[in-house]
PDB file of N, CA and C in Angstrom:
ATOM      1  N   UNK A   1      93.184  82.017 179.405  1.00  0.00           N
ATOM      2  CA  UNK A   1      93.221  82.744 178.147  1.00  0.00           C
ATOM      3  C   UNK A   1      93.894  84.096 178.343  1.00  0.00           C
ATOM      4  N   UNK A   2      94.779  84.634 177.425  1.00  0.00           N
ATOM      5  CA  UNK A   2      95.060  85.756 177.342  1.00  0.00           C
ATOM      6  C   UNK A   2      94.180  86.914 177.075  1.00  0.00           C
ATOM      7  N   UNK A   3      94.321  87.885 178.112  1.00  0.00           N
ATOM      8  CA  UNK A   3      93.723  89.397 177.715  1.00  0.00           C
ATOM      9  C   UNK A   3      93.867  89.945 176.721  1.00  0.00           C
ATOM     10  N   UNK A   4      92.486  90.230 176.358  1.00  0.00           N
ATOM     11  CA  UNK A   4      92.269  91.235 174.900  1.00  0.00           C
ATOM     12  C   UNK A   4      92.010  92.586 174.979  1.00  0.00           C
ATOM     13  N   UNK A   5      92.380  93.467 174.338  1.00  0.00           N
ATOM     14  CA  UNK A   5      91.946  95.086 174.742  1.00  0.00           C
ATOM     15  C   UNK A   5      90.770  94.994 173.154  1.00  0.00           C
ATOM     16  N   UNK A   6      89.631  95.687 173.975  1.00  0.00           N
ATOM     17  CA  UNK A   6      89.049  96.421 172.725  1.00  0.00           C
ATOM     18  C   UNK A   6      89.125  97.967 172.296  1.00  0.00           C
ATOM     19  N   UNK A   7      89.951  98.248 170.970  1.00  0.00           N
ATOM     20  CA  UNK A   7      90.169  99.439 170.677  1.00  0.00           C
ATOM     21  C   UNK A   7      89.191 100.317 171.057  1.00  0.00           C
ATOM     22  N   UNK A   8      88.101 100.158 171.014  1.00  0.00           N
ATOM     23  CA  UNK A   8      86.726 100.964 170.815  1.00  0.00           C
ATOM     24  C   UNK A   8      86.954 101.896 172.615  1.00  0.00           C
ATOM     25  N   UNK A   9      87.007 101.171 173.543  1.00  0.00           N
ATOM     26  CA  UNK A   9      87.206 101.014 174.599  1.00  0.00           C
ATOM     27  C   UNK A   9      88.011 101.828 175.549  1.00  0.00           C
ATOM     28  N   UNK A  10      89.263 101.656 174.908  1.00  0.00           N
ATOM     29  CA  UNK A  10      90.300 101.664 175.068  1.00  0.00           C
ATOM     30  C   UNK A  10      90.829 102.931 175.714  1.00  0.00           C
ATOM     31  N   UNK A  11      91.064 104.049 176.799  1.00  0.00           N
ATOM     32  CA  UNK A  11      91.348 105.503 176.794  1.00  0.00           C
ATOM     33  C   UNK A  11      93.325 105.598 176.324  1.00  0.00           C
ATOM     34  N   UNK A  12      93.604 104.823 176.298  1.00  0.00           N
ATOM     35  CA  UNK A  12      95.297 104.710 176.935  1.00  0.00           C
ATOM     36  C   UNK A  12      96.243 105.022 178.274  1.00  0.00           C
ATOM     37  N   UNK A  13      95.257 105.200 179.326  1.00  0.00           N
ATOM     38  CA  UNK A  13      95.850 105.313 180.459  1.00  0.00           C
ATOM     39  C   UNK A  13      96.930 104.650 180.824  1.00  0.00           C
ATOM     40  N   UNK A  14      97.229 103.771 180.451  1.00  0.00           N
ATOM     41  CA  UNK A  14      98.560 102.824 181.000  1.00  0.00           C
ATOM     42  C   UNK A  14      98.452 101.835 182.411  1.00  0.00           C
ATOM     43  N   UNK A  15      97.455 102.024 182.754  1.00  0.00           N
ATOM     44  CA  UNK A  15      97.213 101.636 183.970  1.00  0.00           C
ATOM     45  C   UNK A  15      97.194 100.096 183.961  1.00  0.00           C
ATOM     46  N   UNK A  16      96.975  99.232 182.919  1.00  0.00           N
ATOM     47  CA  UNK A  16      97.185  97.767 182.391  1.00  0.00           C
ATOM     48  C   UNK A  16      98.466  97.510 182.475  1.00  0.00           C
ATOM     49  N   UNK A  17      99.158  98.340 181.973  1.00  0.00           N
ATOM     50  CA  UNK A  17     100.664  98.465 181.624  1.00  0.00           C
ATOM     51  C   UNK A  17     101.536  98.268 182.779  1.00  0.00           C
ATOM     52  N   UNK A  18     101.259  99.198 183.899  1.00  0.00           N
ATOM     53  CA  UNK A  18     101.867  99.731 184.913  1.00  0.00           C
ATOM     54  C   UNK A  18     101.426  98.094 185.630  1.00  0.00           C
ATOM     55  N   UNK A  19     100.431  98.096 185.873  1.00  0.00           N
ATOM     56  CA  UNK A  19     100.320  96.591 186.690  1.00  0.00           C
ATOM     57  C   UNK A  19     100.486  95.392 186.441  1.00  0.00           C
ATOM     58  N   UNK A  20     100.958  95.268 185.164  1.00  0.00           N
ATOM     59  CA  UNK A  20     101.154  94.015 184.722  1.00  0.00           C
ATOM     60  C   UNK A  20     102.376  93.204 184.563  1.00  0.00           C
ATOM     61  N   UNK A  21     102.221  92.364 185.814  1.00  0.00           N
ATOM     62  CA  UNK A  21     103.377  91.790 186.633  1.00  0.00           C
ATOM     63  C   UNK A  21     104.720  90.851 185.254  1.00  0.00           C
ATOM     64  N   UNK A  22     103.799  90.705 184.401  1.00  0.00           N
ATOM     65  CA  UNK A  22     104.621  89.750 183.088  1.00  0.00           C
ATOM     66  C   UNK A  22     105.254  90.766 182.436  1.00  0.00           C
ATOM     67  N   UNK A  23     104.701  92.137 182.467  1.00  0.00           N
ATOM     68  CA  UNK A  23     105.165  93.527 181.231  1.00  0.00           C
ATOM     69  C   UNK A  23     104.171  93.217 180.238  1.00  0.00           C
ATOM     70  N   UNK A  24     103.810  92.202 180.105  1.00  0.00           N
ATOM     71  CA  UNK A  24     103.038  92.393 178.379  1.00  0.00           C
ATOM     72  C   UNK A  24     102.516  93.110 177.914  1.00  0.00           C
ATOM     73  N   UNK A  25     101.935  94.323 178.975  1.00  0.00           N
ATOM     74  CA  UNK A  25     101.279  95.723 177.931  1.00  0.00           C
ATOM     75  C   UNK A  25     101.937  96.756 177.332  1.00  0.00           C
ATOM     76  N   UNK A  26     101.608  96.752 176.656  1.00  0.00           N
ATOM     77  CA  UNK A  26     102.422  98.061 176.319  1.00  0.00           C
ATOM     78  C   UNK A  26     101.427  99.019 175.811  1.00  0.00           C
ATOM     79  N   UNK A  27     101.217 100.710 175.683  1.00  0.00           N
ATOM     80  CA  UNK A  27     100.780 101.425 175.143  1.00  0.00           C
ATOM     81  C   UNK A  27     101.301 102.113 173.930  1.00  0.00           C
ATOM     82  N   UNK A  28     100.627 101.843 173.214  1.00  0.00           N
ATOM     83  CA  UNK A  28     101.360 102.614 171.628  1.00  0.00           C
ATOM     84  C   UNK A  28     100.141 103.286 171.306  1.00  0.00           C
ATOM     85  N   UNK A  29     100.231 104.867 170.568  1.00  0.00           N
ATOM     86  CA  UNK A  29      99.608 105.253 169.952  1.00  0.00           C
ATOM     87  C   UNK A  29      98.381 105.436 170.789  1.00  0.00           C
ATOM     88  N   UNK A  30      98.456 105.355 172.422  1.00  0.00           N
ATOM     89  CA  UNK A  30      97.025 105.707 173.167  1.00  0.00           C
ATOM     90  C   UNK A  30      96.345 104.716 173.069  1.00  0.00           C
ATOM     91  N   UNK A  31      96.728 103.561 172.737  1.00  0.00           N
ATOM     92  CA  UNK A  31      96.064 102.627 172.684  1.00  0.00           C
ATOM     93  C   UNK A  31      96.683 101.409 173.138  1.00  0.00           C
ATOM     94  N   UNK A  32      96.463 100.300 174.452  1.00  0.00           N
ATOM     95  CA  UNK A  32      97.331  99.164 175.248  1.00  0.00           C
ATOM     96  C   UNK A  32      96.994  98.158 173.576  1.00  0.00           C
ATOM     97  N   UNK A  33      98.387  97.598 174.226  1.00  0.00           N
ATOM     98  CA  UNK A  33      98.593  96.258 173.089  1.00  0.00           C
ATOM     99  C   UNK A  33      98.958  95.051 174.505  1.00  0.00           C
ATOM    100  N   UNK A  34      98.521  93.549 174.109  1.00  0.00           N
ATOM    101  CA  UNK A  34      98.783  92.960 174.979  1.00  0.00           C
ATOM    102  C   UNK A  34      99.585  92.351 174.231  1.00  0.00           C
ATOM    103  N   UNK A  35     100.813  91.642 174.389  1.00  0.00           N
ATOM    104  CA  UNK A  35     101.883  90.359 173.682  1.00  0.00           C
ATOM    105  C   UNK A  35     101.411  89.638 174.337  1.00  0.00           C
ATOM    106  N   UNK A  36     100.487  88.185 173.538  1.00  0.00           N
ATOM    107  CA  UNK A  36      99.662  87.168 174.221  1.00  0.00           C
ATOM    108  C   UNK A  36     100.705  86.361 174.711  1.00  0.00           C
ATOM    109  N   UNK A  37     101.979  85.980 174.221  1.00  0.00           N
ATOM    110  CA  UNK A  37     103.456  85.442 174.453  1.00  0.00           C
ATOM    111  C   UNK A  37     103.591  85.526 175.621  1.00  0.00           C
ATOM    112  N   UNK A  38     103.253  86.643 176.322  1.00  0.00           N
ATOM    113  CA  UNK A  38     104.117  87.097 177.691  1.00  0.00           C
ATOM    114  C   UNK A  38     102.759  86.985 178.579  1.00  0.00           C
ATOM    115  N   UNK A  39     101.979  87.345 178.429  1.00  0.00           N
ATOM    116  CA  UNK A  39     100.424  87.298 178.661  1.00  0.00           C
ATOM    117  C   UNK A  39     100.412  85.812 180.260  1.00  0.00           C
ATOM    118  N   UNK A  40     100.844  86.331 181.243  1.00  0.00           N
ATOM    119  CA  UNK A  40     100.612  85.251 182.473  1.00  0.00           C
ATOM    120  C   UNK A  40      98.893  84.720 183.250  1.00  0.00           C
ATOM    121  N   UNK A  41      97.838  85.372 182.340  1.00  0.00           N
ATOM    122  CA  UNK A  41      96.397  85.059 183.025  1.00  0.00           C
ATOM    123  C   UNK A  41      96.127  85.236 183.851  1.00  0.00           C
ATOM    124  N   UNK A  42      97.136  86.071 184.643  1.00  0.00           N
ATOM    125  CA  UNK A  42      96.702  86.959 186.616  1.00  0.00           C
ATOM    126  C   UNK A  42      95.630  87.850 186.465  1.00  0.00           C
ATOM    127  N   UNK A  43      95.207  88.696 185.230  1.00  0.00           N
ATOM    128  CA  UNK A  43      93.300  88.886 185.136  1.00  0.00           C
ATOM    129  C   UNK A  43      93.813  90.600 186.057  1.00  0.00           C
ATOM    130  N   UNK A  44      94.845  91.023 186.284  1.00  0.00           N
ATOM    131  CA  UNK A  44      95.197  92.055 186.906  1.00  0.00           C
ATOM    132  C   UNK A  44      94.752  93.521 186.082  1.00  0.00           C
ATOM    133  N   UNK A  45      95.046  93.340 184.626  1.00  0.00           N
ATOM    134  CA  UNK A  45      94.702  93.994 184.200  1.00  0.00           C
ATOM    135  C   UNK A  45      93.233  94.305 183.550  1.00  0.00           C
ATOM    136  N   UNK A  46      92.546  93.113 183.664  1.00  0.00           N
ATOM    137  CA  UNK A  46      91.259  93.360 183.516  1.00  0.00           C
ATOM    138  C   UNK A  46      90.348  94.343 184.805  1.00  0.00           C
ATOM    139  N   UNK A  47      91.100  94.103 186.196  1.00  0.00           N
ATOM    140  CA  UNK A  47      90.481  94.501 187.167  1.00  0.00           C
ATOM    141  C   UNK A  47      90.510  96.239 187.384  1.00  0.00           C
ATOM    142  N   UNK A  48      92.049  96.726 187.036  1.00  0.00           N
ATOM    143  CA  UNK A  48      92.218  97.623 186.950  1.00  0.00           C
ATOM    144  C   UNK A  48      91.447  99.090 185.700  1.00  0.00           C
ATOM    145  N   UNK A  49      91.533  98.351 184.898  1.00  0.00           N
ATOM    146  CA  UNK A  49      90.975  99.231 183.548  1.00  0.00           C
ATOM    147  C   UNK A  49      89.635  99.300 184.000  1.00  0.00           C
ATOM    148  N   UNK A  50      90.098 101.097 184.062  1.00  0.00           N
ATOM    149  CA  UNK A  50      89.113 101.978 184.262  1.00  0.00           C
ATOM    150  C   UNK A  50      87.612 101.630 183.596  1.00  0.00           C
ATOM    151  N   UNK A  51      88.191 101.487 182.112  1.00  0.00           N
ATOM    152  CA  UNK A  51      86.987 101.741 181.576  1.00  0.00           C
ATOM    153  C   UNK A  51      86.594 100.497 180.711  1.00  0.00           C
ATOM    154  N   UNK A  52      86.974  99.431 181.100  1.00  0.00           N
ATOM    155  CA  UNK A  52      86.477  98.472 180.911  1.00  0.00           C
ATOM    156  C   UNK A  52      86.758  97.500 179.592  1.00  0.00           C
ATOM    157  N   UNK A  53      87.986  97.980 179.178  1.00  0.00           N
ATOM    158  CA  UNK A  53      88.686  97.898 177.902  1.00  0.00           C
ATOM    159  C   UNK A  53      89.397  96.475 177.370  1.00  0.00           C
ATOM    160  N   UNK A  54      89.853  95.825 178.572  1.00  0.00           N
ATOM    161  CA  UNK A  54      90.312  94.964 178.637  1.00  0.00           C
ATOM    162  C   UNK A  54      89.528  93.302 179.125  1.00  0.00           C
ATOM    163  N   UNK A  55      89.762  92.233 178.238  1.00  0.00           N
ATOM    164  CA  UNK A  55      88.758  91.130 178.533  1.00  0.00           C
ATOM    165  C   UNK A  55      89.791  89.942 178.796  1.00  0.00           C
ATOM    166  N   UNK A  56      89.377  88.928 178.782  1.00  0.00           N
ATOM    167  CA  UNK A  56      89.880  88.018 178.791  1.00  0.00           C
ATOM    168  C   UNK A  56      89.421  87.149 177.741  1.00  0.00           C
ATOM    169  N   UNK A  57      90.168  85.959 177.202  1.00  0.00           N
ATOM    170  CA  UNK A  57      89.315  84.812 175.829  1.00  0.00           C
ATOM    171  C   UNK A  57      89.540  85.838 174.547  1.00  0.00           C
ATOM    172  N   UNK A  58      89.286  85.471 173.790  1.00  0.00           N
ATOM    173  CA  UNK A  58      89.412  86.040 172.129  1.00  0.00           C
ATOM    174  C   UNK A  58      88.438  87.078 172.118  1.00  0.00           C
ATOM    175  N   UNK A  59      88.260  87.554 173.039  1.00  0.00           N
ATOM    176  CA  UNK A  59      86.924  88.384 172.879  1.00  0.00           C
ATOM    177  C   UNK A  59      86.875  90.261 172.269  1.00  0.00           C
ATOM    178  N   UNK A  60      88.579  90.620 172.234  1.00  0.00           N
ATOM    179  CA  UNK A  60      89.459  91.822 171.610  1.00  0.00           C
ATOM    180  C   UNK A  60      90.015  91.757 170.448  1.00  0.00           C
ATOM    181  N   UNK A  61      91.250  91.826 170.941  1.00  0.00           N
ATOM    182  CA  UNK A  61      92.426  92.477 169.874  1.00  0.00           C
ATOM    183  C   UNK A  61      93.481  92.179 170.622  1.00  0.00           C
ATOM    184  N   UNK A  62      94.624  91.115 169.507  1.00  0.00           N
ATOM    185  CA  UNK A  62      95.963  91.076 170.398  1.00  0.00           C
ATOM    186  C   UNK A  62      96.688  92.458 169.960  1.00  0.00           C
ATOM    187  N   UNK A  63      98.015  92.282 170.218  1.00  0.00           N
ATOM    188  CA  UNK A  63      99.243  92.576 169.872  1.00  0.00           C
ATOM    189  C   UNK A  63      99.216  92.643 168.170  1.00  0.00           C
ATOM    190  N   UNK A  64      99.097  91.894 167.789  1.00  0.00           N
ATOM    191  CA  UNK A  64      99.106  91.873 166.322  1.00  0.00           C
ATOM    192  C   UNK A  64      98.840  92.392 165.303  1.00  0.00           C
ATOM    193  N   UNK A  65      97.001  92.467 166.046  1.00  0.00           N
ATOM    194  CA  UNK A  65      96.196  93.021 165.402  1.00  0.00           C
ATOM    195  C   UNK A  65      96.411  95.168 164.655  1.00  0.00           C
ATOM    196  N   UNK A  66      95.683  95.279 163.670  1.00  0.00           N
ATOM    197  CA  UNK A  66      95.798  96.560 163.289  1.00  0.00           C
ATOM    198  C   UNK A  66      94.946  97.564 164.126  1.00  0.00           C
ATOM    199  N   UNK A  67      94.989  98.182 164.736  1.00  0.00           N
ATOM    200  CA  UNK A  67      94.130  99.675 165.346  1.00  0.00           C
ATOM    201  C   UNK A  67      93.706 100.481 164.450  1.00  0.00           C
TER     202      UNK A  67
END
């Protein structure tokens, strides 16, 4: 399953971004967006986020979604 960020969560560090071997994160607005499209399931960015922002399964917010 693709990684979900929860806004609530979320600081915008970039640190999802920076490690994520596919690119799919991106930070906009201080807040990571994942493109589930590009989204490879290496779970890299779940490990990294600091603060715990990022999940795996439907359990967030894609790309799509409104902030």
């Amino acid at each position: 399953m693709a990684a979900y960020v929860v806004p609530e969560l979320c600081l915008g560090c970039g640190a999802c971004a920076e490690i994520c071997p596919a690119k799919a994160i991106t930070v906009i607005l201080k807040r990571a967006r994942v493109d589930v499209s590009l989204c490879e399931d290496c779970e890299e960015c779940i490990f990294i986020c600091p603060n715990g922002a990022i999940t795996g399964g439907d359990g967030g917010v894609s790309k799509d979604a409104d902030l």
